[in-house]
N, C-alpha and C. Protein backbone atom coordinates (compact mmCIF):
# COMPACT_ATOMS: atom_id res chain seq x y z
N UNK A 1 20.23 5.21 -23.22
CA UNK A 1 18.98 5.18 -22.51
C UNK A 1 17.86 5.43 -23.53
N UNK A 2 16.93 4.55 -24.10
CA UNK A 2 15.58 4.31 -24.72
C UNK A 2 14.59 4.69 -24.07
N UNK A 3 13.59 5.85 -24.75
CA UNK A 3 11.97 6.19 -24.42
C UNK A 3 11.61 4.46 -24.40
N UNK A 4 10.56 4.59 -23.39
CA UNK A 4 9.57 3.74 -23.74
C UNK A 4 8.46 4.29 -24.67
N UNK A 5 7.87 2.97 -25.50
CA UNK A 5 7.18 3.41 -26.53
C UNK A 5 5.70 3.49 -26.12
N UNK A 6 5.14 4.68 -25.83
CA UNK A 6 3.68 5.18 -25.31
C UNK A 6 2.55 3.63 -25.61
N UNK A 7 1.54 3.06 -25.31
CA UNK A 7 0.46 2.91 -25.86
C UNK A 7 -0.52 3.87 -25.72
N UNK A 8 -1.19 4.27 -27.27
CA UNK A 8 -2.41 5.27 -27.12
C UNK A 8 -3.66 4.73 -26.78
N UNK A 9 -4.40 4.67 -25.62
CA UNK A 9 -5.20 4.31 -25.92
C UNK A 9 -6.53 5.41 -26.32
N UNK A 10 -8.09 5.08 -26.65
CA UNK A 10 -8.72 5.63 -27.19
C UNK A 10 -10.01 5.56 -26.45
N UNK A 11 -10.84 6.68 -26.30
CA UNK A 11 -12.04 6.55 -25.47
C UNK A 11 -13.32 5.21 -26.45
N UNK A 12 -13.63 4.75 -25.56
CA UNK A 12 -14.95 3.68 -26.17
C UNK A 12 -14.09 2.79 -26.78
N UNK A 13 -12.81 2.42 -26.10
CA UNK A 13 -12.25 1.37 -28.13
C UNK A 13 -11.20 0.47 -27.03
N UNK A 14 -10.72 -0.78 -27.42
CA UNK A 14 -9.97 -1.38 -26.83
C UNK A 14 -8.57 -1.21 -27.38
N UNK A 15 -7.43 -1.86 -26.95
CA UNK A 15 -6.18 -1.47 -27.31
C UNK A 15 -5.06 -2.53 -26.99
N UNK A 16 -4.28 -3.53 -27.80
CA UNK A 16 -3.60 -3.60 -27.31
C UNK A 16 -2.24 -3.84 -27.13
N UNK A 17 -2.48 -4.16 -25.53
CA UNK A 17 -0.49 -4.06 -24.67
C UNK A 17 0.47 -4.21 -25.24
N UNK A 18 1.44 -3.67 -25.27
CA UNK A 18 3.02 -3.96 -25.23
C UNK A 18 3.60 -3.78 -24.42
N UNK A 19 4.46 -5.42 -24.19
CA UNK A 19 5.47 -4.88 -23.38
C UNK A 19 6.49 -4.29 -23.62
N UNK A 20 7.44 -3.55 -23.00
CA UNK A 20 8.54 -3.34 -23.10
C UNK A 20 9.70 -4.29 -22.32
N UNK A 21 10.77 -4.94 -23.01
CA UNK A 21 11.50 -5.20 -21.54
C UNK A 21 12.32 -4.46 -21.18
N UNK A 22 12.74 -4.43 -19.98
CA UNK A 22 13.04 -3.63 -19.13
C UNK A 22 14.74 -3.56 -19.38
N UNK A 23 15.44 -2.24 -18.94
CA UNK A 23 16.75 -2.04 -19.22
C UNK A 23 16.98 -1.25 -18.02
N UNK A 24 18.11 -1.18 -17.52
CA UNK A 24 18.77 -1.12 -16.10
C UNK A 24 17.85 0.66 -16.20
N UNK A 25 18.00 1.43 -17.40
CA UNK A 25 17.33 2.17 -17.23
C UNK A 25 17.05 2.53 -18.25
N UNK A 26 16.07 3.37 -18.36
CA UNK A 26 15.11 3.91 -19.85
C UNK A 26 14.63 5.28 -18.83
N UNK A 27 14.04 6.04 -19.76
CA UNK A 27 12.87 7.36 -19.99
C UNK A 27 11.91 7.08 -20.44
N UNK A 28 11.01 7.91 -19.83
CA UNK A 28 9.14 8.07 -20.32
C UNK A 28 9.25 9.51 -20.74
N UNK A 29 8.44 9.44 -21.77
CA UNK A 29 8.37 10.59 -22.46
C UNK A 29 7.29 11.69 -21.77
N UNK A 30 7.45 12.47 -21.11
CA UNK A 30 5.98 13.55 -20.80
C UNK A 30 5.70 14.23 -21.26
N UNK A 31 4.62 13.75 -22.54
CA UNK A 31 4.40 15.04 -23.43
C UNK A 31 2.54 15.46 -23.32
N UNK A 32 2.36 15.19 -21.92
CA UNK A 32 0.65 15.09 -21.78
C UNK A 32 0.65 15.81 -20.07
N UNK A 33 -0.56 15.77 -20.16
CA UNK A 33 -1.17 16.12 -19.38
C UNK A 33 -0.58 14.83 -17.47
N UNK A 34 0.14 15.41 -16.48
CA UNK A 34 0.40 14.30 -15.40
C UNK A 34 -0.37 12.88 -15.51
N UNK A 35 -1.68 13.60 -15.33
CA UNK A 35 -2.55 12.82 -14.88
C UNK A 35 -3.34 11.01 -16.02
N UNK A 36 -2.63 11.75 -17.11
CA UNK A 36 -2.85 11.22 -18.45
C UNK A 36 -1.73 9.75 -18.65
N UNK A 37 -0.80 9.37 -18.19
CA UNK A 37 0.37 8.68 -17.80
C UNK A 37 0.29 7.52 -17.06
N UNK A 38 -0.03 5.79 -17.32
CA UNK A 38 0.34 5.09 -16.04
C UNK A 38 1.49 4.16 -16.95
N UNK A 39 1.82 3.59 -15.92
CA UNK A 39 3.06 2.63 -16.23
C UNK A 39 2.71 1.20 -15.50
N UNK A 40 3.00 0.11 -16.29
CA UNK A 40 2.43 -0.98 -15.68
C UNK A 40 3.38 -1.92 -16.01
N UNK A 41 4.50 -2.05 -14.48
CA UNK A 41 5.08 -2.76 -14.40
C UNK A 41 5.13 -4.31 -13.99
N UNK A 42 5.60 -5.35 -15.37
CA UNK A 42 5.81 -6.96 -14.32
C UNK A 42 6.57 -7.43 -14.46
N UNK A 43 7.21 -8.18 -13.38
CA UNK A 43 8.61 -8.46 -12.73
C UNK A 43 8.44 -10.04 -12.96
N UNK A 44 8.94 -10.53 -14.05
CA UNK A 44 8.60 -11.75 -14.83
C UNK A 44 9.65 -12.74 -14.01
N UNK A 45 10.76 -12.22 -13.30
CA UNK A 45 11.46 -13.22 -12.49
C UNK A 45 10.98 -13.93 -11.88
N UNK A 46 11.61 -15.18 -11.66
CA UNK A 46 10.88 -15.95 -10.90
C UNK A 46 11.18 -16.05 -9.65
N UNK A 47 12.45 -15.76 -8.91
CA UNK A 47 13.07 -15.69 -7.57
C UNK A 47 13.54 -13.97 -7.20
N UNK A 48 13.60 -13.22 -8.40
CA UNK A 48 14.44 -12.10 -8.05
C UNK A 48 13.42 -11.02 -7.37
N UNK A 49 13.04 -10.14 -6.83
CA UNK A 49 12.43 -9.37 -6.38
C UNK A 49 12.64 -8.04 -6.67
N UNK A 50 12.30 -6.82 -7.10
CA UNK A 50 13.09 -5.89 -8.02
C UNK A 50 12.43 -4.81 -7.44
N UNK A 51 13.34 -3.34 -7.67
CA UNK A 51 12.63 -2.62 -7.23
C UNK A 51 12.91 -1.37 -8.27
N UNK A 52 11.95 -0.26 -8.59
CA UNK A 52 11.71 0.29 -10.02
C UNK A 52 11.72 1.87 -9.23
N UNK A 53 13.03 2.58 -9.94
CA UNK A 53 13.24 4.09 -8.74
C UNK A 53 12.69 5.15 -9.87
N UNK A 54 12.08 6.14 -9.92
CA UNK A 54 11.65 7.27 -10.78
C UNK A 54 12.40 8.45 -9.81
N UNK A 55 13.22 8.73 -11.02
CA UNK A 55 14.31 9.96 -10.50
C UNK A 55 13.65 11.08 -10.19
N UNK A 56 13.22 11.54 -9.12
CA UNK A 56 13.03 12.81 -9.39
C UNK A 56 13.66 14.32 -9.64
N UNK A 57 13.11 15.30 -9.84
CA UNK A 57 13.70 16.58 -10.31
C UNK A 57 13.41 17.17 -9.18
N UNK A 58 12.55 17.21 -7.89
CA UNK A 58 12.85 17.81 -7.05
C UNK A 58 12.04 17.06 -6.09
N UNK A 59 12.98 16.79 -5.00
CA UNK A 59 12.80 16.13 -3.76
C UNK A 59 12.63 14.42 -3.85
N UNK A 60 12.57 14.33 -3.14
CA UNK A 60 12.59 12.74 -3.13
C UNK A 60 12.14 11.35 -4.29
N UNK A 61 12.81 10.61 -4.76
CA UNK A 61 12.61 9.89 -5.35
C UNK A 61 11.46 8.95 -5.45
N UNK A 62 10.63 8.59 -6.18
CA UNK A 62 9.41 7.65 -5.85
C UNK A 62 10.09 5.85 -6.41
N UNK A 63 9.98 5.10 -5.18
CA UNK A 63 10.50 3.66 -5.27
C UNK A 63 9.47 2.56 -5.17
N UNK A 64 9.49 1.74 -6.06
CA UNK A 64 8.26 1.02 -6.41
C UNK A 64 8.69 -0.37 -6.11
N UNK A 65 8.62 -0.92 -4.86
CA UNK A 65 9.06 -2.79 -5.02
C UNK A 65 8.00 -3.58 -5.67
N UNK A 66 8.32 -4.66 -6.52
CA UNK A 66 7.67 -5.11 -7.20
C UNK A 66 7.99 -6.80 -6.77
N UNK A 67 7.66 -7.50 -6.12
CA UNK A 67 8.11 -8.89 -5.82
C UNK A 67 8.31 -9.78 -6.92
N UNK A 68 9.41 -10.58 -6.81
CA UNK A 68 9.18 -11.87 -8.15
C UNK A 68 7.71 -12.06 -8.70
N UNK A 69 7.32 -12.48 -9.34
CA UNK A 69 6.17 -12.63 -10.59
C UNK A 69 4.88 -11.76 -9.87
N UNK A 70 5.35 -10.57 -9.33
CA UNK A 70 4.45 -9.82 -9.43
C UNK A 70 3.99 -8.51 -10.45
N UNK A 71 2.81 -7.58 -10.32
CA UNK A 71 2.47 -6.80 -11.06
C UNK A 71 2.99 -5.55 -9.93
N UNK A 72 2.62 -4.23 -10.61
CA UNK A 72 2.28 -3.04 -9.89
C UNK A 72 2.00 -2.21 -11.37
N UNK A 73 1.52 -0.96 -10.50
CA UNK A 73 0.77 -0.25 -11.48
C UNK A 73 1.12 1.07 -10.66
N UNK A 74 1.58 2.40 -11.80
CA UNK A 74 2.65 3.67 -10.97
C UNK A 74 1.63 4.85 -12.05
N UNK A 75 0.96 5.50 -11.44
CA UNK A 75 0.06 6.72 -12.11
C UNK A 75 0.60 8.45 -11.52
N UNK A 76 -0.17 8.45 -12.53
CA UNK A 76 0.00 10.53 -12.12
C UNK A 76 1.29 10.51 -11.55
N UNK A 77 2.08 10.75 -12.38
CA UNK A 77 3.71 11.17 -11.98
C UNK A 77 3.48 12.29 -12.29
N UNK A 78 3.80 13.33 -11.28
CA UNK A 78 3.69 15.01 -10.94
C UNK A 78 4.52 15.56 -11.87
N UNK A 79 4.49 15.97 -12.98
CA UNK A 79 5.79 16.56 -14.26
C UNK A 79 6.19 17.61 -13.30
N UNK A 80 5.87 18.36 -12.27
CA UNK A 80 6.69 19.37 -11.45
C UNK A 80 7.80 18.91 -10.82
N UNK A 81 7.95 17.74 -10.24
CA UNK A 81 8.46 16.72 -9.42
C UNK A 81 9.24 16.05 -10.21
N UNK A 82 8.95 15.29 -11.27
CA UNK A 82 9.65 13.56 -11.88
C UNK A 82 9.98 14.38 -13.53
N UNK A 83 9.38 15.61 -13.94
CA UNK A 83 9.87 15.52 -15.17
C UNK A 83 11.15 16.56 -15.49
N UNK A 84 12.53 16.20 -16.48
CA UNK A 84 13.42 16.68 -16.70
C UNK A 84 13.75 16.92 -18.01
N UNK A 85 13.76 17.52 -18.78
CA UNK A 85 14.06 17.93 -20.05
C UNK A 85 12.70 17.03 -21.09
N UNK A 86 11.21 17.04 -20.45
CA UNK A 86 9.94 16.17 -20.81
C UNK A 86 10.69 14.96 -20.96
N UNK A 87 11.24 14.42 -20.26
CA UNK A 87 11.11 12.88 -19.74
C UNK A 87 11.65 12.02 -17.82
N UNK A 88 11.09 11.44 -18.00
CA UNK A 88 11.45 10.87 -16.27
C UNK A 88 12.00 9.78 -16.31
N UNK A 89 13.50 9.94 -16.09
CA UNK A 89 13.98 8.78 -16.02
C UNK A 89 13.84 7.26 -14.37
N UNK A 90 14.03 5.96 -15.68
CA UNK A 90 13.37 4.78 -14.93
C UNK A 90 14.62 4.31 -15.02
N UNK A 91 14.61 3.43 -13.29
CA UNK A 91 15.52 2.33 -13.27
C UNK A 91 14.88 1.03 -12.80
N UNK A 92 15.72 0.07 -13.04
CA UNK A 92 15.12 -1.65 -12.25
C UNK A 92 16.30 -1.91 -11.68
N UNK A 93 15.99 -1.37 -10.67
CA UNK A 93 17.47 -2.09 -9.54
C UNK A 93 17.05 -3.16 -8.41
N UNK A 94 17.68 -4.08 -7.47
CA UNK A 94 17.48 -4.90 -6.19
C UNK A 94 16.85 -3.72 -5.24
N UNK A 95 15.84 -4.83 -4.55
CA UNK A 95 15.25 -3.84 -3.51
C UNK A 95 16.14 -3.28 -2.31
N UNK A 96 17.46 -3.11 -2.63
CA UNK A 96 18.49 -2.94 -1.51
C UNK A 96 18.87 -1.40 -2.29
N UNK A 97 18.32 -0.74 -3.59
CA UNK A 97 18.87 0.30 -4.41
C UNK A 97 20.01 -0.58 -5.05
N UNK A 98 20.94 -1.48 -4.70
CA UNK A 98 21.97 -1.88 -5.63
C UNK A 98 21.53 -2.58 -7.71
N UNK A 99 23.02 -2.56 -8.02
CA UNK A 99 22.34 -2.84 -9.50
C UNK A 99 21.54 -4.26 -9.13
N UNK A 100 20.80 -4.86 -10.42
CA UNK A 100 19.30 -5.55 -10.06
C UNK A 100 20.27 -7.09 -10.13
N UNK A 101 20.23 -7.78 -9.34
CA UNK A 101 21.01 -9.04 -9.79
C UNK A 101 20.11 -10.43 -10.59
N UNK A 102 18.96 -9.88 -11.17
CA UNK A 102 17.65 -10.62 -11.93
C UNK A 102 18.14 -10.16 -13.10
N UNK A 103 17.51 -11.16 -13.91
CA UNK A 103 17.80 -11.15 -15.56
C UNK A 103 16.44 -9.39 -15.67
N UNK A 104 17.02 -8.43 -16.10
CA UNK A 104 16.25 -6.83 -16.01
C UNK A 104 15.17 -7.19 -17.06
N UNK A 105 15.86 -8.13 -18.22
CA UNK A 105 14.72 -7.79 -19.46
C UNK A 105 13.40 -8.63 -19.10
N UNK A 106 13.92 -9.37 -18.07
CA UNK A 106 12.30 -10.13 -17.54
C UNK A 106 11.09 -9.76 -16.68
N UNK A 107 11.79 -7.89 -15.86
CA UNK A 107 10.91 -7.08 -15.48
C UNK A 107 10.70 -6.05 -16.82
N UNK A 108 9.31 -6.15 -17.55
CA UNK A 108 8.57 -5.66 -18.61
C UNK A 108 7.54 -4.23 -17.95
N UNK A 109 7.91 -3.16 -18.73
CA UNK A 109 7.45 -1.95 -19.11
C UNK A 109 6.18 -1.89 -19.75
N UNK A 110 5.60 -1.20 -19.58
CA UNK A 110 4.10 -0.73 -20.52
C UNK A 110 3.76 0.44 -20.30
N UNK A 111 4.12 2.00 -21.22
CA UNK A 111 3.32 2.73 -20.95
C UNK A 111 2.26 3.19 -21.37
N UNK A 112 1.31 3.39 -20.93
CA UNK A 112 -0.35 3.62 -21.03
C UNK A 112 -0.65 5.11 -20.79
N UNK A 113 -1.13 5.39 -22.37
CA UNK A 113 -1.36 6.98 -22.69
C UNK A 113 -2.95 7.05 -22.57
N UNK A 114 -3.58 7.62 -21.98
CA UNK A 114 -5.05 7.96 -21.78
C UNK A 114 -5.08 9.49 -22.72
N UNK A 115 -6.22 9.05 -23.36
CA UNK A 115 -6.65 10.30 -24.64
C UNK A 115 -6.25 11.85 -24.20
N UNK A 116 -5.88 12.19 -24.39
CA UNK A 116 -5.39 13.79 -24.76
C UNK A 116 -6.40 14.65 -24.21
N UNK A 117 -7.80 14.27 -24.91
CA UNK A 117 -8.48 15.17 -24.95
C UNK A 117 -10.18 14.63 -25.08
N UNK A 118 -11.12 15.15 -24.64
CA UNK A 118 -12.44 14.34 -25.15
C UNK A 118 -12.60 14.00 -27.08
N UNK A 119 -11.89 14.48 -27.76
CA UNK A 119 -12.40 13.90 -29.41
C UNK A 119 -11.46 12.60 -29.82
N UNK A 120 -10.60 12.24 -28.78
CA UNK A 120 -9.89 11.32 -29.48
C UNK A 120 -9.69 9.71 -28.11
């Protein structure tokens, strides 16, 4: 299981994207502030419909359906809730919870780090 690799971005400055592609499952690293964290998932299939589960550490799981060649966008993950040893593990499974029967690496990852702090 692979971190996804942060993008930093920077106040006043542009930045850009990477995707990641997607693997049945990966970790996000939480080494910031909740609120500081989005993830911007797209589901590059063209028929498959996918759905993206964030494990949580206490109580209920947060499940994200994402339709064939659609976007979504998943913010402020509660580190009280979703984070486990500072990371939250991600899956891309069928919107039924079963494993994903879509090619996975064609639903693409991006995580998006918002500045730390006002100097950077």
């Amino acid at each position: 299981m692979a971190d996804l690799t942060g993008i930093q971005t920077k106040r006043n400055a542009g930045v850009a994207l990477t995707k990641t592609a997607g693997a049945a499952s990966q970790t996000i690293s939480m080494d910031r502030r909740d609120e500081k964290i989005l993830l911007l998932i797209e589901n590059g299939n063209d028929t498959e419909d996918c759905e993206v589960k964030f494990t949580a550490a206490i109580g209920d799981d947060l499940v994200v359906n994402v339709d064939a060649g659609e976007f979504a966008i998943v913010g402020c993950l509660e580190s009280a809730k979703f984070k486990i040893a500072e990371k939250v593990t991600v899956q891309i499974l069928d919107q039924d919870g079963s494993e994903y029967s879509g090619t996975v690496g064609l639903v693409t990852l991006t995580q998006i780090n918002s500045p730390i702090s006002l100097t950077n």
